[in-house]
Protein backbone atom coordinates (compact mmCIF):
# COMPACT_ATOMS: atom_id res chain seq x y z
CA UNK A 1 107.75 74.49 124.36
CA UNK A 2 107.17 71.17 125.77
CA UNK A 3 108.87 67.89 124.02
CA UNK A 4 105.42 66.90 123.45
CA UNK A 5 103.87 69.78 121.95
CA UNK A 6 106.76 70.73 120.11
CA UNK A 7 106.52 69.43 116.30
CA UNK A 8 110.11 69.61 115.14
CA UNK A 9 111.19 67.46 118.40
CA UNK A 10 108.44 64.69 116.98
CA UNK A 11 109.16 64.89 114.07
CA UNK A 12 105.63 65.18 112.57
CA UNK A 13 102.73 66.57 112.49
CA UNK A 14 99.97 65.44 114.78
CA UNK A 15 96.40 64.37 112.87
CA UNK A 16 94.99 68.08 114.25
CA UNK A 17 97.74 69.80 113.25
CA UNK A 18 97.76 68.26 109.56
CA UNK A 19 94.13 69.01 109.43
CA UNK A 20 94.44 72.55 110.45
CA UNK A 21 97.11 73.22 108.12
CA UNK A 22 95.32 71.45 105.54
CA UNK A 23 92.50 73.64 105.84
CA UNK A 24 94.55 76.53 106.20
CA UNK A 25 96.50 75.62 103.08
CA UNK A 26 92.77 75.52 101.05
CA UNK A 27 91.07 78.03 102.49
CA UNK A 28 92.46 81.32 100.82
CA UNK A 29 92.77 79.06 97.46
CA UNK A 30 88.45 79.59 97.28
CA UNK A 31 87.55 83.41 96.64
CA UNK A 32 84.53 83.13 98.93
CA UNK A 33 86.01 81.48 101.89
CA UNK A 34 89.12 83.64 101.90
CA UNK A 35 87.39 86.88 101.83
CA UNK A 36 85.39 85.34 104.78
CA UNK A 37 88.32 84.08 106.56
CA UNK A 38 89.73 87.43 106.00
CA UNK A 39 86.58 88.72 108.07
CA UNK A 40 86.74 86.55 110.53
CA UNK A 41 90.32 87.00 111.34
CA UNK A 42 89.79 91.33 111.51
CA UNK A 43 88.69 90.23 115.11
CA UNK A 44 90.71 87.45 115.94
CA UNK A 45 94.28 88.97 114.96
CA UNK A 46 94.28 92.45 116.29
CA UNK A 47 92.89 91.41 119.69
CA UNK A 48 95.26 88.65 119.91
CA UNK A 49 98.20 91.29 119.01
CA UNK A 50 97.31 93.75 121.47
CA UNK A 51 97.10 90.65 124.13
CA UNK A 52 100.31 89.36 123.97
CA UNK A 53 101.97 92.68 123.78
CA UNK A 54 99.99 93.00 126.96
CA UNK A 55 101.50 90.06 128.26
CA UNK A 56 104.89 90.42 127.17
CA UNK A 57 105.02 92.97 130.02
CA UNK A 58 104.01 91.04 132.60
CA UNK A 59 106.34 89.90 134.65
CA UNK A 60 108.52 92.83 133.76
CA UNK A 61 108.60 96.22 136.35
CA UNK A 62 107.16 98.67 133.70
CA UNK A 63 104.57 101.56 134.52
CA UNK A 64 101.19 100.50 133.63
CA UNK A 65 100.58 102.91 130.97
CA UNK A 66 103.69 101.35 128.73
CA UNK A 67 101.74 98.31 129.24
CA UNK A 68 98.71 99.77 126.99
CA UNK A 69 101.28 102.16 124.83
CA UNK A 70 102.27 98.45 123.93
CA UNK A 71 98.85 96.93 123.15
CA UNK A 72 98.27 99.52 121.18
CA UNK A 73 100.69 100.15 119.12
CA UNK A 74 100.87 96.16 118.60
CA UNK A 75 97.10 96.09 117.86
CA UNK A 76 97.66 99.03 115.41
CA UNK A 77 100.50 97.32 113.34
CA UNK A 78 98.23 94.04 113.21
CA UNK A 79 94.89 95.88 111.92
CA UNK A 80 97.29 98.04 109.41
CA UNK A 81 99.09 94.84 108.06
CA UNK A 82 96.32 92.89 108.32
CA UNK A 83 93.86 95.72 106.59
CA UNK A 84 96.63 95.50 104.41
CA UNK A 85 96.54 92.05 103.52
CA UNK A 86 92.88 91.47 103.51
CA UNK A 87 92.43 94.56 101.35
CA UNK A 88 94.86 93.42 98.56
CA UNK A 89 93.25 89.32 98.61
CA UNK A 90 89.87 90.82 98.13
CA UNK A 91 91.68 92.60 94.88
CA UNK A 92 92.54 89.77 94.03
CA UNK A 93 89.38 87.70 94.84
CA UNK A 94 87.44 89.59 92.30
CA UNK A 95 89.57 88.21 89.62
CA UNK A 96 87.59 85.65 87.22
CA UNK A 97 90.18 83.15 87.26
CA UNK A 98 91.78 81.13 89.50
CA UNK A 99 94.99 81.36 88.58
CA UNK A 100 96.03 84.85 90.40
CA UNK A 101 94.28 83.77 93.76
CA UNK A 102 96.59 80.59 93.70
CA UNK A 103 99.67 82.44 93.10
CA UNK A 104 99.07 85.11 95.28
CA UNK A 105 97.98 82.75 97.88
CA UNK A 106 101.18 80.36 97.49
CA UNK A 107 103.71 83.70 97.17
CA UNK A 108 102.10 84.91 101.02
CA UNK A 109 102.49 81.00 102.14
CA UNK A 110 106.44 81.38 101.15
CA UNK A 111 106.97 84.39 102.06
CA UNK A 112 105.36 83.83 105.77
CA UNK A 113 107.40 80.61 106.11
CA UNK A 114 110.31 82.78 105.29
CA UNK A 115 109.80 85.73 107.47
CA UNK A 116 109.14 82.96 110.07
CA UNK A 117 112.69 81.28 109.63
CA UNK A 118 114.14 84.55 109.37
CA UNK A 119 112.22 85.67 112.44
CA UNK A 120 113.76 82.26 114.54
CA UNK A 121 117.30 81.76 112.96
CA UNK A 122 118.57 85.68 111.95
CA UNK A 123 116.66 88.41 113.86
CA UNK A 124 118.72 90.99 113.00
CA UNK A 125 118.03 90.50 109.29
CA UNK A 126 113.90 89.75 110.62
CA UNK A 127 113.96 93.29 111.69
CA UNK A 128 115.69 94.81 109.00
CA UNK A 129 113.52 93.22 106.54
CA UNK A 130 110.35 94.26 108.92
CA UNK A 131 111.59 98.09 108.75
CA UNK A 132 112.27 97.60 105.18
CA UNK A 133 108.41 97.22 104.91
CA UNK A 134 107.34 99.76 107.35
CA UNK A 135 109.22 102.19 105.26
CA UNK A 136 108.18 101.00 101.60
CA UNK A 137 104.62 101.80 103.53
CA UNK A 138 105.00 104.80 104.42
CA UNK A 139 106.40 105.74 100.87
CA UNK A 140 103.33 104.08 99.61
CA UNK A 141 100.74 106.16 101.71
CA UNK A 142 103.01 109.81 100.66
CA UNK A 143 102.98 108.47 97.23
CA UNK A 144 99.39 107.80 97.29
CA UNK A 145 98.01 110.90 99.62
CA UNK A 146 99.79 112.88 96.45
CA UNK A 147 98.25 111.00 93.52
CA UNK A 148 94.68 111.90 95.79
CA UNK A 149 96.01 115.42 96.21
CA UNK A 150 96.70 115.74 92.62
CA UNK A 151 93.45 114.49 91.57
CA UNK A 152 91.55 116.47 93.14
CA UNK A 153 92.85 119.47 92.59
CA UNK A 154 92.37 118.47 88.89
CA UNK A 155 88.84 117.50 89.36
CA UNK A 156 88.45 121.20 91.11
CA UNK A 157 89.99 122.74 88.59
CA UNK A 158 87.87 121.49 85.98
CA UNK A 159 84.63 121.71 87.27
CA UNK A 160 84.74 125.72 86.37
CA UNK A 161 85.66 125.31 83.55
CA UNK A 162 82.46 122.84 82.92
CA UNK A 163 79.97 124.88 84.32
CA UNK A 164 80.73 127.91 81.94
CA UNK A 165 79.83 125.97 78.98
């Protein structure tokens, strides 16, 4: 990154870049305008995922179709974590009270500023931490598809019994 562009070689933020993060900082604090930021960003973030995955592979001698193997799989992860995401703020967003949107929305400011310092100073640990999630997912979604399963076959199984009353 250029000296000039690069905020840590400055040493502070430019009046933009305060203002952004200002408004980034507020905007999932408001119910309304995080659930439409939320929106907005279903169409900004996967795109931009599949992109630079795209990229990434540019200059690099790789067969065209590991090129789109990439953007896809990259624009995959971003709609699933960011369906993820979205999904559980819009939870949360239905809440009365403030207080639950604040937390939540200062715990995912940490924890992104973590995962980011991770990411830069201790990869190794970045991508142990990023398959620790990918697998507490997937033992979410087995967990889950058998709660469904379960339910169903409950609801099925007691619908008989109903109708010979």
């Amino acid at each position: 990154m250029p000296h000039a562009a690069d905020p840590a070689a400055r040493g502070c933020l430019s009046p933009k870049e305060r203002r952004a993060l200002i408004e980034k900082g507020t905007a999932d604090k408001i119910p309304i305008v995080d659930s439409v930021w939320d929106l907005v960003h279903t169409f900004i973030r996967v795109p931009a995922a599949a992109l630079l995955a795209w990229a990434a592979f540019a200059g690099i001698d790789v067969p065209e179709h590991w090129r789109v193997v990439a953007a896809l799989v990259c624009g995959g992860v971003a709609l699933s974590a960011h369906g993820l995401k979205s999904s559980t703020r819009a939870v949360i967003n239905t809440s009365p009270e403030p207080v639950t949107n604040w937390l939540a929305s200062l715990a995912e400011d940490g924890l992104t500023a973590f995962l980011l310092f991770l990411a830069v100073k201790h990869p190794v640990a970045a991508a142990c931490v990023a398959a620790g999630v990918v697998l507490l997912a997937l033992l979410l979604v087995a967990w889950m598809t058998r709660t469904l399963r379960r339910f169903l076959a409950n609801r099925r199984a007691a619908r008989p019994a109903a109708a010979g009353i």
